[in-house]
N, C-alpha and C. Protein backbone atom coordinates (compact mmCIF):
# COMPACT_ATOMS: atom_id res chain seq x y z
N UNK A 1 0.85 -1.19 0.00
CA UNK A 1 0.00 0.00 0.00
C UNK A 1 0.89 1.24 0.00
N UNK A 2 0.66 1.99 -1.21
CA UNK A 2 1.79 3.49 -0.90
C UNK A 2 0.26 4.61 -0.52
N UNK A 3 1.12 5.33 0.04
CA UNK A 3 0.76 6.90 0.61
C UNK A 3 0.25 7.56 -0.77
N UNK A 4 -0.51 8.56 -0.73
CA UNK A 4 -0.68 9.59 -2.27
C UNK A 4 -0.57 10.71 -1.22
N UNK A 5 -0.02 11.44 -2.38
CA UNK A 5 0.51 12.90 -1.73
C UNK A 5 0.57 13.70 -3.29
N UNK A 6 -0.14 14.82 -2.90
CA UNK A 6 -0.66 15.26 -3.75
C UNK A 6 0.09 17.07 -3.78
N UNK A 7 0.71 17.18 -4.91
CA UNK A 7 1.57 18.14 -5.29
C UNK A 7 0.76 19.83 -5.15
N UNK A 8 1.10 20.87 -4.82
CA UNK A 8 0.45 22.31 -5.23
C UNK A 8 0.05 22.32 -6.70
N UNK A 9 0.97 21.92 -7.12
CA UNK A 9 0.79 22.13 -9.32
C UNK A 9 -0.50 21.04 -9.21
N UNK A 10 -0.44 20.24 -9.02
CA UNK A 10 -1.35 18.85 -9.16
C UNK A 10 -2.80 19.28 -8.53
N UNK A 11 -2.97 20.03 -7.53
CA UNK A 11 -4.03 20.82 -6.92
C UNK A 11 -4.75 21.25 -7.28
N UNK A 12 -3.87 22.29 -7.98
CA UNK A 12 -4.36 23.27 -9.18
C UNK A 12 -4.75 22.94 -10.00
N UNK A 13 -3.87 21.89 -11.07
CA UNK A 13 -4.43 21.61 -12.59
C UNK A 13 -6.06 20.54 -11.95
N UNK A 14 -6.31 20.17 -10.54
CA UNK A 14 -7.47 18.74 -10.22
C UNK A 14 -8.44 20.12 -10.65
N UNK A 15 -8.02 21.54 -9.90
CA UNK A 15 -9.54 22.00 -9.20
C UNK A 15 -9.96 22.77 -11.14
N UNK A 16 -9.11 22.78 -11.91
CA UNK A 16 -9.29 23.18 -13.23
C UNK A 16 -9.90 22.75 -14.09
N UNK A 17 -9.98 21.11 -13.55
CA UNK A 17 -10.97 20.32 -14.26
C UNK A 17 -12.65 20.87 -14.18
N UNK A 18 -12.59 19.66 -15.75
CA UNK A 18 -14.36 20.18 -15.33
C UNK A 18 -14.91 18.96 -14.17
N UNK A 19 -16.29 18.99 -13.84
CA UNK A 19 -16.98 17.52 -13.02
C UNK A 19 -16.80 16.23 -13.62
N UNK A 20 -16.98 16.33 -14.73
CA UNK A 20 -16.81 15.05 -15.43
C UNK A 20 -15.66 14.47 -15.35
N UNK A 21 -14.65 15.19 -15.57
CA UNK A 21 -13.17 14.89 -15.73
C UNK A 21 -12.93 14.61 -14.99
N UNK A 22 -12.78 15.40 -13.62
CA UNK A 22 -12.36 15.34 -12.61
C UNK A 22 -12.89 13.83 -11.84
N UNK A 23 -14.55 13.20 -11.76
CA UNK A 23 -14.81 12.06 -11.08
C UNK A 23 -14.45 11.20 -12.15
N UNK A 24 -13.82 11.54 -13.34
CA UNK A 24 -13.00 10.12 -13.94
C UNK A 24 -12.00 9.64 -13.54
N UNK A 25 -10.95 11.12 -13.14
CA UNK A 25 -9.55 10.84 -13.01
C UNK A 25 -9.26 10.61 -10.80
N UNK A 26 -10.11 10.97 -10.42
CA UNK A 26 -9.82 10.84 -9.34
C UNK A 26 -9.64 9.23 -8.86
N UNK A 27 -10.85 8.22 -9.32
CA UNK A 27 -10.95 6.87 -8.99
C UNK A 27 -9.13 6.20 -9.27
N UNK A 28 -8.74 7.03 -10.09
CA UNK A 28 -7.24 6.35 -11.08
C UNK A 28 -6.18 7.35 -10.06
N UNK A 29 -6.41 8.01 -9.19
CA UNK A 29 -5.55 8.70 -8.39
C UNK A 29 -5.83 7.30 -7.02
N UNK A 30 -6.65 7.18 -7.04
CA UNK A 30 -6.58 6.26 -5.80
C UNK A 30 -6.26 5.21 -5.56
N UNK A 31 -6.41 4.81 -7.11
CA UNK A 31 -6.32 3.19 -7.22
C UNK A 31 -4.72 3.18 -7.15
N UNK A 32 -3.57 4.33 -7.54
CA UNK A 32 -2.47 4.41 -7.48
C UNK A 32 -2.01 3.63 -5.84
N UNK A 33 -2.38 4.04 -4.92
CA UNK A 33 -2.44 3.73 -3.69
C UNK A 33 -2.08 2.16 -3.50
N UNK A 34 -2.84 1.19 -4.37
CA UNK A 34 -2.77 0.03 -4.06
C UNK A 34 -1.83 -0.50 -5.33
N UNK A 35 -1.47 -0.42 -6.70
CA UNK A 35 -1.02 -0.52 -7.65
C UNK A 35 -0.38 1.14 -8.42
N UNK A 36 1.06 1.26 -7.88
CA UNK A 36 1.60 1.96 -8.07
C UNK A 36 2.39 2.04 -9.89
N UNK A 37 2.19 1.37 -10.36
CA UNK A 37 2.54 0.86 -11.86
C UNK A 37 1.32 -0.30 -12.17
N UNK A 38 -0.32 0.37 -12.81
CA UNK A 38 -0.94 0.20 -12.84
C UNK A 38 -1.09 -0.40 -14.75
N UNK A 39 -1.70 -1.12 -15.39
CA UNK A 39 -1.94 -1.70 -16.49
C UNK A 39 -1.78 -0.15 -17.43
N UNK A 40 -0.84 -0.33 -18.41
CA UNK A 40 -0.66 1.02 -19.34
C UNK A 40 -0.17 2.50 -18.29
N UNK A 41 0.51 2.02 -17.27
CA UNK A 41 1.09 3.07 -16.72
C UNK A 41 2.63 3.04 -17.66
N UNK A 42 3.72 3.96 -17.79
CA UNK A 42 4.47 4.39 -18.30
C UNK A 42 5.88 4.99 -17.56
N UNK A 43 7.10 4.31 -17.73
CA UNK A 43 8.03 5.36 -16.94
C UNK A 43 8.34 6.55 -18.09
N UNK A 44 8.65 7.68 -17.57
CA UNK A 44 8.95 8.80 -18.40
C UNK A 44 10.33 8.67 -18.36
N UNK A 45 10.78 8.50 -19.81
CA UNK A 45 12.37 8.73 -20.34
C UNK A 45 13.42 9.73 -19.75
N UNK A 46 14.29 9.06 -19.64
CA UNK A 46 15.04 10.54 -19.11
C UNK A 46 14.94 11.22 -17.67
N UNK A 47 13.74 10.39 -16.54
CA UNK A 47 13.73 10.26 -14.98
C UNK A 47 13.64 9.33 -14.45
N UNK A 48 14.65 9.77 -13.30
CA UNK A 48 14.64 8.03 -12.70
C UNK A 48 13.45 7.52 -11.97
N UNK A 49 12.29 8.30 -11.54
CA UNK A 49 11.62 8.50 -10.27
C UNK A 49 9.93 8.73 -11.34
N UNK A 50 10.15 9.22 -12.39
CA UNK A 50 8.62 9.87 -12.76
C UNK A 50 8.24 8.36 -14.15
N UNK A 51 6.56 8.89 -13.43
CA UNK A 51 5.98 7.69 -13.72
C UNK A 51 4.92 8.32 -14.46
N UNK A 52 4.25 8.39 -15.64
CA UNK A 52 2.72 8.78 -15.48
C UNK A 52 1.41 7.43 -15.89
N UNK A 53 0.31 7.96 -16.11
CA UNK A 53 -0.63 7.12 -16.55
C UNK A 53 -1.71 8.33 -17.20
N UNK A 54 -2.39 7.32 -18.25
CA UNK A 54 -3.47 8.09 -18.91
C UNK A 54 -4.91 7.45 -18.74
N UNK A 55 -5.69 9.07 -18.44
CA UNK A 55 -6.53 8.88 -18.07
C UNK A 55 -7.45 9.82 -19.26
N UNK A 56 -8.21 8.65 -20.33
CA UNK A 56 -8.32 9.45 -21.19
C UNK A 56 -7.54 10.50 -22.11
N UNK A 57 -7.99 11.63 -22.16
CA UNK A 57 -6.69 12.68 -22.64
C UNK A 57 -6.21 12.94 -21.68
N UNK A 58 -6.34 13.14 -20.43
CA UNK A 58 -5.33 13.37 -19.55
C UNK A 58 -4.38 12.75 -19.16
N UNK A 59 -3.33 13.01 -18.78
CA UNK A 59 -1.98 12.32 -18.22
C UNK A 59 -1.70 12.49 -16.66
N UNK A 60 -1.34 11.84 -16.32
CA UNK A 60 -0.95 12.04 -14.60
C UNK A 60 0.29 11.56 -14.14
N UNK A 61 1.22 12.55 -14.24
CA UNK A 61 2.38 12.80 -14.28
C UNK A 61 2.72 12.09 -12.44
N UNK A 62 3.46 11.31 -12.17
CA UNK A 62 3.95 10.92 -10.55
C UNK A 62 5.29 10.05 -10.54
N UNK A 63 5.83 10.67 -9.27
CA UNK A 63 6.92 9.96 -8.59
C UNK A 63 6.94 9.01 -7.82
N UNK A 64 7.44 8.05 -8.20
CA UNK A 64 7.11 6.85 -7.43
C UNK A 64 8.69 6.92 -6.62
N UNK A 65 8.38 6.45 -5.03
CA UNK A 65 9.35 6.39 -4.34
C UNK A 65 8.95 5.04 -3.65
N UNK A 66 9.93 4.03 -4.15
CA UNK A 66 9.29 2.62 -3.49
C UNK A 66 9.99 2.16 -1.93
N UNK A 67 11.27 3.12 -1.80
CA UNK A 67 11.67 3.00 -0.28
C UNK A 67 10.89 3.56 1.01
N UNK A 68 9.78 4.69 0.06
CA UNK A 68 9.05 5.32 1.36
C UNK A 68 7.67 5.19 0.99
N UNK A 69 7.39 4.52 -0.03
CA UNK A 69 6.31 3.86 -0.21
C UNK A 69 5.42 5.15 -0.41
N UNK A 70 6.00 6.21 -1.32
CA UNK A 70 4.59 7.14 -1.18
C UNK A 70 4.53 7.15 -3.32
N UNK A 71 3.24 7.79 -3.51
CA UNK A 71 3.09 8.36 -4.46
C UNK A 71 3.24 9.45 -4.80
N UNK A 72 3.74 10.61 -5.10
CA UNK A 72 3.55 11.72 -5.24
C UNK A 72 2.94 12.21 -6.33
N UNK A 73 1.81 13.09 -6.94
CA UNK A 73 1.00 13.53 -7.86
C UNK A 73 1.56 14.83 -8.48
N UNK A 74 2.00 14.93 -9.14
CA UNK A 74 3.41 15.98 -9.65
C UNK A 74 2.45 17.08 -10.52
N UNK A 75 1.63 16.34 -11.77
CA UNK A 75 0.72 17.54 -12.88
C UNK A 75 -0.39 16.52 -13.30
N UNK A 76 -1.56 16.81 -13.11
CA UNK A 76 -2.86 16.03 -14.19
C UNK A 76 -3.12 17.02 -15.18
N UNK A 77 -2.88 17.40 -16.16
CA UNK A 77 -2.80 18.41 -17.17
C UNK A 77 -3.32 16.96 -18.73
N UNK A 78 -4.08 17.80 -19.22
CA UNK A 78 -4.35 17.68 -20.65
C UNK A 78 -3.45 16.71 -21.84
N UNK A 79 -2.81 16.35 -22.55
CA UNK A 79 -1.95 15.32 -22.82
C UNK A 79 -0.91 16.30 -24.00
N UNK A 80 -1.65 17.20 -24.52
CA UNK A 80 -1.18 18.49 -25.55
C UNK A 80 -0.59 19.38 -24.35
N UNK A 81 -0.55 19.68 -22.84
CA UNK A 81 -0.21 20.49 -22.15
C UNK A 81 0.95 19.95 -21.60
N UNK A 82 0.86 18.33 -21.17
CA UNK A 82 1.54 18.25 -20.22
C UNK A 82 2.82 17.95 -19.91
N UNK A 83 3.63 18.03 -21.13
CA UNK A 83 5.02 17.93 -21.41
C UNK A 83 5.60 19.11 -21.67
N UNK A 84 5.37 20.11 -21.89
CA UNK A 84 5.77 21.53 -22.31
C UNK A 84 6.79 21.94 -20.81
């Protein structure tokens, strides 16, 4: 079981969502909790630590730290936004 810990940037881009979006992507924030590299999750090239998953068009950018067992929620941004 890891921790979720949820970033200021990551805060921001949740409360930006619309309703819809937002009760899609939240169930896939939680489920992180129990399956931290979840079916079509992704390591990002080029970090040792960042992980994301897609949720729909959105992406959900996170650090996985498996010595302290937490998740961290880094950006849920748009999939055209969230690499810039």
């Amino acid at each position: 079981m890891y921790e979720i810990l949820i970033e200021k940037a990551a805060e921001r881009d949740l409360k930006k969502l619309s309703a819809a979006d937002f009760e899609r992507i939240i169930p896939h924030l939680k489920g992180l909790a129990e399956d931290a590299r979840p079916a079509g999750s992704r390591k990002i090239s080029g970090s040792e630590h960042d992980w994301r998953i897609r949720v729909g068009t959105y992406r959900v950018i996170y650090e996985l730290d498996e010595k302290e067992k937490t998740v961290k929620i880094l950006r849920v941004r748009h999939r055209r936004e969230v690499y810039r």
